[in-house]
Protein backbone atom coordinates (compact mmCIF):
# COMPACT_ATOMS: atom_id res chain seq x y z
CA UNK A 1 154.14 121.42 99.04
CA UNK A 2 155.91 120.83 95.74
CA UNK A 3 158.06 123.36 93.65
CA UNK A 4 157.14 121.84 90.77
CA UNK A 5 154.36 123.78 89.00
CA UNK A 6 154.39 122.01 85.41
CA UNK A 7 153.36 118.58 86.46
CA UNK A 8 149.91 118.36 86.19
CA UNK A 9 147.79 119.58 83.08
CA UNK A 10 144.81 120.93 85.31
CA UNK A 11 144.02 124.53 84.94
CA UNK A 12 145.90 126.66 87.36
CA UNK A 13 144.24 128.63 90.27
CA UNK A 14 146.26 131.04 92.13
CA UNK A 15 145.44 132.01 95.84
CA UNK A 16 146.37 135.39 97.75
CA UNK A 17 149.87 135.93 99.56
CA UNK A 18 150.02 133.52 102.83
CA UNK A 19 146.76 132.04 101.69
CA UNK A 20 148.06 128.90 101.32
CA UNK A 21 149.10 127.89 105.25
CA UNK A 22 145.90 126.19 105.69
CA UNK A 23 146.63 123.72 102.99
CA UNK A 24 150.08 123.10 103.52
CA UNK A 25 148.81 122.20 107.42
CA UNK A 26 146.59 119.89 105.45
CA UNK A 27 142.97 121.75 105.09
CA UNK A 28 141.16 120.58 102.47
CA UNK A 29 139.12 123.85 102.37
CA UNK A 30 139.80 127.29 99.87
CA UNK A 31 137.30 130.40 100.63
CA UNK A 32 136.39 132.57 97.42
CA UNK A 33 138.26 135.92 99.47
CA UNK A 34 141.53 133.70 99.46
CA UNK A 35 141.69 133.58 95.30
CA UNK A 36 143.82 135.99 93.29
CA UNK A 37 141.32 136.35 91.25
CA UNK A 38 142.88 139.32 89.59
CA UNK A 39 145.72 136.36 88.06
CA UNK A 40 143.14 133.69 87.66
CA UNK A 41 139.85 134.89 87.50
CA UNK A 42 137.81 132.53 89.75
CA UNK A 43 134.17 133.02 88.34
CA UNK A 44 135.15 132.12 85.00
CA UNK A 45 135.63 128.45 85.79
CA UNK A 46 133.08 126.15 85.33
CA UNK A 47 130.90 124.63 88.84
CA UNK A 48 132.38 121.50 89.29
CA UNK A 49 135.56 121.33 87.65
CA UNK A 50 138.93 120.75 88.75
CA UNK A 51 142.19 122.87 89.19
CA UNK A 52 145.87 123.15 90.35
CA UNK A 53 146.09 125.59 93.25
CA UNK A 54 149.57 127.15 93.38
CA UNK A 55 150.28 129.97 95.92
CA UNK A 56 151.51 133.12 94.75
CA UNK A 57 154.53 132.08 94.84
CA UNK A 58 154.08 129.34 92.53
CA UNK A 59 154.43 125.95 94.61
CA UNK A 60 152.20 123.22 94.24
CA UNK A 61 149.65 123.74 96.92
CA UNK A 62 146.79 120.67 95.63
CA UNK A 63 144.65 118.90 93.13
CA UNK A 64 140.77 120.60 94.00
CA UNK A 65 137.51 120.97 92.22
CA UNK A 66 136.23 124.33 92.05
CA UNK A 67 132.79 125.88 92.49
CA UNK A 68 132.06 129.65 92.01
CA UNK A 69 129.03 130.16 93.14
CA UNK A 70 130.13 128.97 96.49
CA UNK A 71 131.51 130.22 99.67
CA UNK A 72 134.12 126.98 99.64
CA UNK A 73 134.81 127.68 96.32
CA UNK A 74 137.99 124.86 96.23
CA UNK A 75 138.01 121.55 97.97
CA UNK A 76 141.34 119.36 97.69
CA UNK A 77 140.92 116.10 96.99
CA UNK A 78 144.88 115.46 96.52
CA UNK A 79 147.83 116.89 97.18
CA UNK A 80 149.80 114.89 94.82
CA UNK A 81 150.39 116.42 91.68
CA UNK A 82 149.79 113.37 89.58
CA UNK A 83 146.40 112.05 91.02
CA UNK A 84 143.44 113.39 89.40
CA UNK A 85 139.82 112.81 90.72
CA UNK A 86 139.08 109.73 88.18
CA UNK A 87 137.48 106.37 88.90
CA UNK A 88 141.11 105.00 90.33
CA UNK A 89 140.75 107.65 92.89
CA UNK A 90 137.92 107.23 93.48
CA UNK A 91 138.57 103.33 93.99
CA UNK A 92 141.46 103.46 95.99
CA UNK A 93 139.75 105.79 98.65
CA UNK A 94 136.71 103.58 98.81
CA UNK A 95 138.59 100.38 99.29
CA UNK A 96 140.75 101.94 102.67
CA UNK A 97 137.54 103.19 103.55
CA UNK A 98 136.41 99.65 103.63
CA UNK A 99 139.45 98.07 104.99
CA UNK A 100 138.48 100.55 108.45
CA UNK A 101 135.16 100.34 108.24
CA UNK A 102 135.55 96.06 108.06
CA UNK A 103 138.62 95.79 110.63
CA UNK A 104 135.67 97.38 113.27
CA UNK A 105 132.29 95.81 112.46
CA UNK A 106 131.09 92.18 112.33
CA UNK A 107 128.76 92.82 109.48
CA UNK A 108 128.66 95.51 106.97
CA UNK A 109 126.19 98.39 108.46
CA UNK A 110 128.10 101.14 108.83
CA UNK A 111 128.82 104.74 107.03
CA UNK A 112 130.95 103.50 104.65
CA UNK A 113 132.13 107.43 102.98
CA UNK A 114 132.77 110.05 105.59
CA UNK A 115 133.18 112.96 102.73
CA UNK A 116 136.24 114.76 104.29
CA UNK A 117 137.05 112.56 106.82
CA UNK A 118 137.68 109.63 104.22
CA UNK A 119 139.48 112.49 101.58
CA UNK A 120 136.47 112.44 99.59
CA UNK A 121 134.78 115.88 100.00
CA UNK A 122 131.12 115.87 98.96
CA UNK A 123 130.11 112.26 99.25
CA UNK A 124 128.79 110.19 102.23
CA UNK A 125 127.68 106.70 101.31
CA UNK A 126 125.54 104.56 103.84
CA UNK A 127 126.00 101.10 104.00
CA UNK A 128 123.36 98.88 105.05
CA UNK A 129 124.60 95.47 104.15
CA UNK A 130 124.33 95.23 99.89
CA UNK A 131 122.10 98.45 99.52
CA UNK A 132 124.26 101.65 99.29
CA UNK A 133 122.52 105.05 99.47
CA UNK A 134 125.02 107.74 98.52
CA UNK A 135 124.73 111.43 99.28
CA UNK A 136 126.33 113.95 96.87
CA UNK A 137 126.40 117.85 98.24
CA UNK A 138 129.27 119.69 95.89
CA UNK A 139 128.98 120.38 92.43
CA UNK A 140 132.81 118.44 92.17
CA UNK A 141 131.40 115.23 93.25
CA UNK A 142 128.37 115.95 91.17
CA UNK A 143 130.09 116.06 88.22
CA UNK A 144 131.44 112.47 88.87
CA UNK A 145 128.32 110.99 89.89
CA UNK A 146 128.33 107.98 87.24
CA UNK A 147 132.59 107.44 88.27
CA UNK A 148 131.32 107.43 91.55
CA UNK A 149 128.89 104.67 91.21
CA UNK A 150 130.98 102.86 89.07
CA UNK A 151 133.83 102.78 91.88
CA UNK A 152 130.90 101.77 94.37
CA UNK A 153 130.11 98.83 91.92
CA UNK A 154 133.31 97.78 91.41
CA UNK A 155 134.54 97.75 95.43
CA UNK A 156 130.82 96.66 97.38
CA UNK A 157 128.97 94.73 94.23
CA UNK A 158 126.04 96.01 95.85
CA UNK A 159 122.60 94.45 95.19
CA UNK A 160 121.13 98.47 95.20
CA UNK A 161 122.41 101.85 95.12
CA UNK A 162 119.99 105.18 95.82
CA UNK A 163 121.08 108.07 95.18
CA UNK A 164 119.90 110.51 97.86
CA UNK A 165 121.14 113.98 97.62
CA UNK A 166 118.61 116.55 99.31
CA UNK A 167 121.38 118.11 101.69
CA UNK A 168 120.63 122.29 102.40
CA UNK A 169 124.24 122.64 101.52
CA UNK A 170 123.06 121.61 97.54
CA UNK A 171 121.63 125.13 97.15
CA UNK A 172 124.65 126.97 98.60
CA UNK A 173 126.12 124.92 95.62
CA UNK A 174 123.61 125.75 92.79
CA UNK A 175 122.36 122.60 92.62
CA UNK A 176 118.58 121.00 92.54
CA UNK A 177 118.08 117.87 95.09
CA UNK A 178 118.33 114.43 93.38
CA UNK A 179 116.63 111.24 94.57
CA UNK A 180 117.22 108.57 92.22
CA UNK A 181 118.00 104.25 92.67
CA UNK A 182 120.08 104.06 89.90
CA UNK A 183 121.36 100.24 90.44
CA UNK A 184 118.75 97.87 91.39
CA UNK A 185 115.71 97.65 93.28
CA UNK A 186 115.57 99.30 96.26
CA UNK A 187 113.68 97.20 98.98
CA UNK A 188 111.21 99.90 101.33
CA UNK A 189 112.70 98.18 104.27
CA UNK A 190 116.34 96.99 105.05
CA UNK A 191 117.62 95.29 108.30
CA UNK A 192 120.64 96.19 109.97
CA UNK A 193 122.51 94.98 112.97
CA UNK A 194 123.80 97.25 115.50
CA UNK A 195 125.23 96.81 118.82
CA UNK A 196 123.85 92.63 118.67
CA UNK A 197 120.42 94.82 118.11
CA UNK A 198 118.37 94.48 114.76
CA UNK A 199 116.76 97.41 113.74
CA UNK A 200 114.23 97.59 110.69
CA UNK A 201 115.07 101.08 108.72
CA UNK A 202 113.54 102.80 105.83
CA UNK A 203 116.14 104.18 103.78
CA UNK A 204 114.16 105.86 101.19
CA UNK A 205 111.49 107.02 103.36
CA UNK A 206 113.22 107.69 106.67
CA UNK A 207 115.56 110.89 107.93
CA UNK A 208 118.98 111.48 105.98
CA UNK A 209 119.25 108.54 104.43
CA UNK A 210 117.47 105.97 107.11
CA UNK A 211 120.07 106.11 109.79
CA UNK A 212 122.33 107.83 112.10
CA UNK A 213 125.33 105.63 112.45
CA UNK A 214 127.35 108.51 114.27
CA UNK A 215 125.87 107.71 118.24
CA UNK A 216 126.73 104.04 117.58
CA UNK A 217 129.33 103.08 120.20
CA UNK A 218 127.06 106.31 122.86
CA UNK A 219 124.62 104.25 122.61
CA UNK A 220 126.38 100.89 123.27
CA UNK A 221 127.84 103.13 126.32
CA UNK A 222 124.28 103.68 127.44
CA UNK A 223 123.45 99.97 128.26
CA UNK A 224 126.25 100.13 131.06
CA UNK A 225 123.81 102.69 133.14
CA UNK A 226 119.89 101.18 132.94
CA UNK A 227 120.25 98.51 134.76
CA UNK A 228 116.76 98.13 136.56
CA UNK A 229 116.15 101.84 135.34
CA UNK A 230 113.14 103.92 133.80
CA UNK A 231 114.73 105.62 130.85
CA UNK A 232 112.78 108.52 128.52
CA UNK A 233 113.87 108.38 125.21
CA UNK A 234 113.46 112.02 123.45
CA UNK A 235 113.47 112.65 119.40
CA UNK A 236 113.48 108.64 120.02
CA UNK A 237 113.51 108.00 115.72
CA UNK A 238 113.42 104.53 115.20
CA UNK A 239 114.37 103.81 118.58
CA UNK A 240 117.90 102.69 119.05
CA UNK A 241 118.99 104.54 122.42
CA UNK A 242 115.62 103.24 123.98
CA UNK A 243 116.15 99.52 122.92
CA UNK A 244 119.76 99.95 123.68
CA UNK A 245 118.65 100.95 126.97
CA UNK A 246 116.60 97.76 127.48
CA UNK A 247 119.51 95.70 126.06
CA UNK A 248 121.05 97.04 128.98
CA UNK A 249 118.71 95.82 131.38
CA UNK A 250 116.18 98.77 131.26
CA UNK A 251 113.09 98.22 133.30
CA UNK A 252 110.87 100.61 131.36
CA UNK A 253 111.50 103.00 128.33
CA UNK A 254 108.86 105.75 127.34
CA UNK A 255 109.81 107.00 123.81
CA UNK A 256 109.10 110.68 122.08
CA UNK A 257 108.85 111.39 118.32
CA UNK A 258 107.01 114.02 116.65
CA UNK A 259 106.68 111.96 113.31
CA UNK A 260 103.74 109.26 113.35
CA UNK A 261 106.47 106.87 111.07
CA UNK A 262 109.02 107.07 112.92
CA UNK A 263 106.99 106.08 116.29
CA UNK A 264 105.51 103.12 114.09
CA UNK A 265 109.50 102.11 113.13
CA UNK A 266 110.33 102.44 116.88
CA UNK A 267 107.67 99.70 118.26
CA UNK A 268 108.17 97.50 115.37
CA UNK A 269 112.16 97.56 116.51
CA UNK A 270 111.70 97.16 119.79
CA UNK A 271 109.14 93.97 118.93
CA UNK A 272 111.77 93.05 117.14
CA UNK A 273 114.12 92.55 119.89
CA UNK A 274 111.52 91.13 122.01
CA UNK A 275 111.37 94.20 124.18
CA UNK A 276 108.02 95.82 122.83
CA UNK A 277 106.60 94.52 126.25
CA UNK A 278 108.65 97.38 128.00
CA UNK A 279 108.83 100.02 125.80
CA UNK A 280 105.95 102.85 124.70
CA UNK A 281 105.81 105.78 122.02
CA UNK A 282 104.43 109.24 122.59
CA UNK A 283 103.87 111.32 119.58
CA UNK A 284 104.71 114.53 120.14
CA UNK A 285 106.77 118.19 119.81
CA UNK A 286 108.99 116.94 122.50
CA UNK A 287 109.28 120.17 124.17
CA UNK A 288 105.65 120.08 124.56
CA UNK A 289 105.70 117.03 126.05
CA UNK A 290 108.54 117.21 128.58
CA UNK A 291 106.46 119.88 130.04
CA UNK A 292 103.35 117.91 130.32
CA UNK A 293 104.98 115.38 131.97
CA UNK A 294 106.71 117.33 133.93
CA UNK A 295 103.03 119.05 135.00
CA UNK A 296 102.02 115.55 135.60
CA UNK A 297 105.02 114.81 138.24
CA UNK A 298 106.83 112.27 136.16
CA UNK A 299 110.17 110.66 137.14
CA UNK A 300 112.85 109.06 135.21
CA UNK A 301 115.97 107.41 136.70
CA UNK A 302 117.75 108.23 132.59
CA UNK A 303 116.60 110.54 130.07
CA UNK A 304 118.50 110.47 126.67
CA UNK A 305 118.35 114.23 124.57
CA UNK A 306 119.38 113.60 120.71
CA UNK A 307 117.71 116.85 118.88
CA UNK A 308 118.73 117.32 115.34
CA UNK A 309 121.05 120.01 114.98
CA UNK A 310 119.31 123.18 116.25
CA UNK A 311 122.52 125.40 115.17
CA UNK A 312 122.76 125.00 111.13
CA UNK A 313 124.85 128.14 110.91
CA UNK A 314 126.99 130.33 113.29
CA UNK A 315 124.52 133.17 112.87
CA UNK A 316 122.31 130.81 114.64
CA UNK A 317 123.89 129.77 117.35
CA UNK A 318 122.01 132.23 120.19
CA UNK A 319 119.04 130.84 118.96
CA UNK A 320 119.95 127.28 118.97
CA UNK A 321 121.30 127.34 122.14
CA UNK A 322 118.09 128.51 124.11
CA UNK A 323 116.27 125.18 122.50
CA UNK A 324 119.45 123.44 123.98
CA UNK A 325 118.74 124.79 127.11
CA UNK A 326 114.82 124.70 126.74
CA UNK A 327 114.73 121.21 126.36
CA UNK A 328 117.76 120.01 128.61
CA UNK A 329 116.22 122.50 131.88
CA UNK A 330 112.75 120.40 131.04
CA UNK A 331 114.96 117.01 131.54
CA UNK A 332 116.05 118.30 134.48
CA UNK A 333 113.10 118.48 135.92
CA UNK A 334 112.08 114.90 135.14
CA UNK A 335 115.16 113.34 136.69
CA UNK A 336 114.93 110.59 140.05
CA UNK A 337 116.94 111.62 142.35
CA UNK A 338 120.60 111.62 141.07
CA UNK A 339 119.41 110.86 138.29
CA UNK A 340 121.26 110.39 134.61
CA UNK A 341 121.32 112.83 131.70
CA UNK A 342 122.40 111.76 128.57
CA UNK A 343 122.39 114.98 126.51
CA UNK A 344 123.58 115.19 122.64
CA UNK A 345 124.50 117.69 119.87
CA UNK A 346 124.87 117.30 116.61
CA UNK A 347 125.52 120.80 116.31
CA UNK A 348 128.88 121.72 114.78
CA UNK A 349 128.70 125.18 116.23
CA UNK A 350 127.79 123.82 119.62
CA UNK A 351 130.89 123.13 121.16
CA UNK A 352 131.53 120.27 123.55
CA UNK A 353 132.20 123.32 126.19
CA UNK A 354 128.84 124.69 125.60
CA UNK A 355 126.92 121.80 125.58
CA UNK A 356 128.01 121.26 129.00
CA UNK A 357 127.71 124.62 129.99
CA UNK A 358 123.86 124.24 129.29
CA UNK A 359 123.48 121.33 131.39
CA UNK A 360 124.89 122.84 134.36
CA UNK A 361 123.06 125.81 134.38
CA UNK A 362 119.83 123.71 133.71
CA UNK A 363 121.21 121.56 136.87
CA UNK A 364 121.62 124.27 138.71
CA UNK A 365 118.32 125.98 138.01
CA UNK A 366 116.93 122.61 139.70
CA UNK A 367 119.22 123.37 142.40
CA UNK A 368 121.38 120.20 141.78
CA UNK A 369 125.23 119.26 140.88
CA UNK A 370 126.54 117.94 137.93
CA UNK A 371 128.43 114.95 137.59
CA UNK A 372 130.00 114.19 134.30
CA UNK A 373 130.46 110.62 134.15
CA UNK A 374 131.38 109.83 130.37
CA UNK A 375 131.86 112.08 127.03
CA UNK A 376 130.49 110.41 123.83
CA UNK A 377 131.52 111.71 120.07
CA UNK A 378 130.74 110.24 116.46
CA UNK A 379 131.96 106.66 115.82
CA UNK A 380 135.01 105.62 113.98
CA UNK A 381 133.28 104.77 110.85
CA UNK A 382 132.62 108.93 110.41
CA UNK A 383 136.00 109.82 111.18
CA UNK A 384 137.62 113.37 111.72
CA UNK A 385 139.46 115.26 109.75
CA UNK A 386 142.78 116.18 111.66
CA UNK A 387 142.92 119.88 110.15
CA UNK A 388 139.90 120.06 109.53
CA UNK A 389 137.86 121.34 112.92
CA UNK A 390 134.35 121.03 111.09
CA UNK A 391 134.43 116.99 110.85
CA UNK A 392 134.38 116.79 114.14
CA UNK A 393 130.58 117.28 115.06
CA UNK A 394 128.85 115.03 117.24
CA UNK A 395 129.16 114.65 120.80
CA UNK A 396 127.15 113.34 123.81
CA UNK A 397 127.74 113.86 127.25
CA UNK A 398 126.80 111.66 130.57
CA UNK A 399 126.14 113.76 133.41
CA UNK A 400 124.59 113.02 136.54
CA UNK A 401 122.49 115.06 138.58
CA UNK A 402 123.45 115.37 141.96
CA UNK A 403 120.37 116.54 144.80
C-alpha cells in the first residue's frame, strides 16, 4: 500500500483501525461494519460509484466502487492509484483474460470473465464462439454497462452480445434483473465444442446463461472410467457428463432432468455425437427417481451427482447438506459392485471436506468403503482468486465404493 493519499481525484473512503489487512493481503472485498463511517459517511455515496479507500491511517489501500445498500459495500478493482475503472481498464483486463482463456482452448467456448478471479468484480461473460452473453450482479459494474460492452466490442468483435443479468445477488444490490441483446441478433441456438464433443445450447432460454463451463476438464476426467460401463447421469442438463461418458467408451447412459427442455437438449446432443443409440432421458425430481429405481433393483457400474448449489447461504448449510446426503445415500444404493461415484458441489459453503464426509457416511450406511480415486474443481478458464477463499467453488470428487 501507498503513502501517497493525494494521487487520485476519487472521493475518499476511510475504513476502521486494522481494517485494512485484508486488502493489503490482496482481498478485493470491504464489509459495511469495516467503514469509518463517522469520517466518511458511507450511505451518503451514491450505488455504484467509485472511491479511494485509505486506512485510518491514511495510506492508499485501493481504487473500489461502492454500494450502500449492500453487505460488500466496496469491491477493489485496482490497487494502483492512477487506474480508474474506464473503458482502458476495462480493455486491458479483457484482453489477458483472452490471452489465458486462448493459450488453453482450440476454439473459443469458454468463460471468457471470471468476475473476481479475472480482477473484474461483478461481471462474468460467456463465450460461445462470436455470441457473448454477459452477466452484471453489482451496482459498480452496472453503472459501466455501455464501457463494458464497448470493451467487449472492441477485444472479441462479436457477431452478438446478450445481456443476461438475473443473478439473486442483484437484489442484495438494489437492482431489478435485466435481459437485454444489445449487439446483434441473438441466434435461439449456438454450437459449442467441448472436450472434441459438440453440444447444441440455448443461451437465452437455458440455465445461467446456457452453460456450465466450470466441470469442463471433470468431465473430460470421466471418460478415463466408463469403459464398457452403465453410467446414470443425475440433474443430466443438456447432457455433457453422460455423452462424455460414452465418449469414453460408455456402454449405456440413463439420464435425469426435471425440466422437459433440458431432456429434449440432452437427446438432441447426444444424436449429435452419434451416441443417441445408447443414451435415454428420464424426466424427473431426481430424488424421486433414484428411489424408484432403487425400489426397482437397478444397478449402475458409474453414477455422476451435479445438483445446483443446494447451500446459497451459510445459514443454509444444515439444510443443504441433508439433500447432499439424501441424494448421494440414494446413489449409493444404485452402485455395481465397487462401483464409481462421481459426486459434485457447486456449493461454496460446502467444503471439499464435507462433501466427502457425506459420501462416506452414505458408503458406509450401505456398509461399503470408500475409495477416493480423483478430486475435480472448476476449470482454468473460471480461475481463483488467491485471497479471495469465495472464488474457489466447485469441486467434484471420484470415489469408489468398496463391498
Amino acid at each position: 500500500m501507498s503513502d501517497n493519499s493525494e494521487a487520485t481525484a476519487l472521493p475518499k473512503l476511510y475504513l476502521k483501525k486494522n481494517e485494512e489487512r485484508r486488502l493489503g493481503a490482496g482481498h478485493l472485498w470491504v464489509y459495511s461494519n469495516e467503514v469509518d463511517t463517522k469520517k466518511t459517511p458511507l450511505k451518503e455515496l451514491e450505488p455504484g460509484s467509485c472511491v479511494a479507500l485509505y486506512s485510518q491511517r491514511g495510506q492508499f489501500c485501493g481504487n473500489a466502487y461502492v454500494n450502500p445498500k449492500s453487505l460488500i459495500c466496496a469491491r477493489v478493482f485496482s490497487f494502483r492509484e492512477e487506474q480508474t475503472l474506464s473503458k482502458d481498464l476495462l480493455v486491458m483486463r479483457i484482453k489477458a483474460a483472452v490471452e489465458l482463456r486462448d493459450s488453453l482452448y482450440d476454439f473459443p467456448t469458454y468463460r471468457l470473465i471470471h468476475g473476481e478471479g479475472d480482477l473484474l468484480p461483478g461481471l462474468v461473460v460467456d463465450r460461445y464462439d462470436s455470441v457473448l452473453v454477459v452477466q452484471i450482479s453489482t451496482a459498480g459494474m452496472q453503472a459501466i454497462e455501455s464501457d463494458v460492452i464497448e470493451a467487449l466490442v472492441e477485444c472479441i468483435n462479436p457477431s452478438a452480445v446478450h445481456v443476461r443479468s438475473t443473478s439473486a445477488i442483484r437484489e442484495l444490490e438494489g437492482l431489478y434483473p435485466r435481459e437485454q441483446t444489445v449487439i446483434g441478433d441473438l441466434p435461439d441456438v449456438v454450437q459449442i465444442k467441448e472436450n472434441n464433443l459438440l453440444y447444441d445450447v440455448p443461451v437465452a432460454a437455458g440455465q445461467k446463461t446456457g452453460w456450465f463451463y466450470d466441470h469442463r476438464e471433470n468431465r473430460k476426467l470421466l471418460q478415463r472410467y466408463c469403459q464398457g460401463k452403465r453410467v446414470l447421469d443425475a440433474f443430466s442438463y443438456l447432457g455433457a457428463w453422460g455423452i462424455n461418458a460414452l465418449a469414453g467408451g460408455a456402454s449405456e447412459v440413463v439420464a435425469i432432468d426435471s425440466s422437459k427442455a433440458a431432456c429434449d437438449g440432452a437427446v438432441r446432443n447426444a444424436k449429435l455425437n452419434k451416441f443417441d443409440a445408447n443414451y435415454s432421458v428420464i424426466k424427473s425430481d431426481v430424488a424421486e427417481c433414484l428411489a424408484k429405481l432403487r425400489d426397482n433393483t437397478e444397478k449402475f457400474d458409474v453414477i455422476v451427482l451435479d445438483p445446483p448449489a443446494f447451500i446459497q447461504r451459510a445459514k443454509d448449510k444444515r439444510n443443504g447438506t441433508e439433500k447432499y446426503r439424501k441424494i448421494n445415500s440414494l446413489a449409493t444404493r444404485l452402485l455395481s459392485k465397487n462401483g464409481l461415484l462421481v459426486s459434485a458441489s457447486c456449493s461454496h459453503h460446502l467444503t471439499e471436506s464435507d462433501l466427502q464426509r457425506v459420501m462416506l457416511q452414505s458408503a458406509r450406511s450401505a456398509g461399503c468403503g470408500l475409495q477416493v480415486l480423483a478430486r475435480g474443481h472448476q476449470g482454468p478458464d473460471h480461475p481463483v482468486h488467491a485471497a479471495i477463499p469465495e472464488t474457489e467453488y466447485l469441486k467434484a470428487i471420484f470415489a469408489r465404493l468398496v463391498r
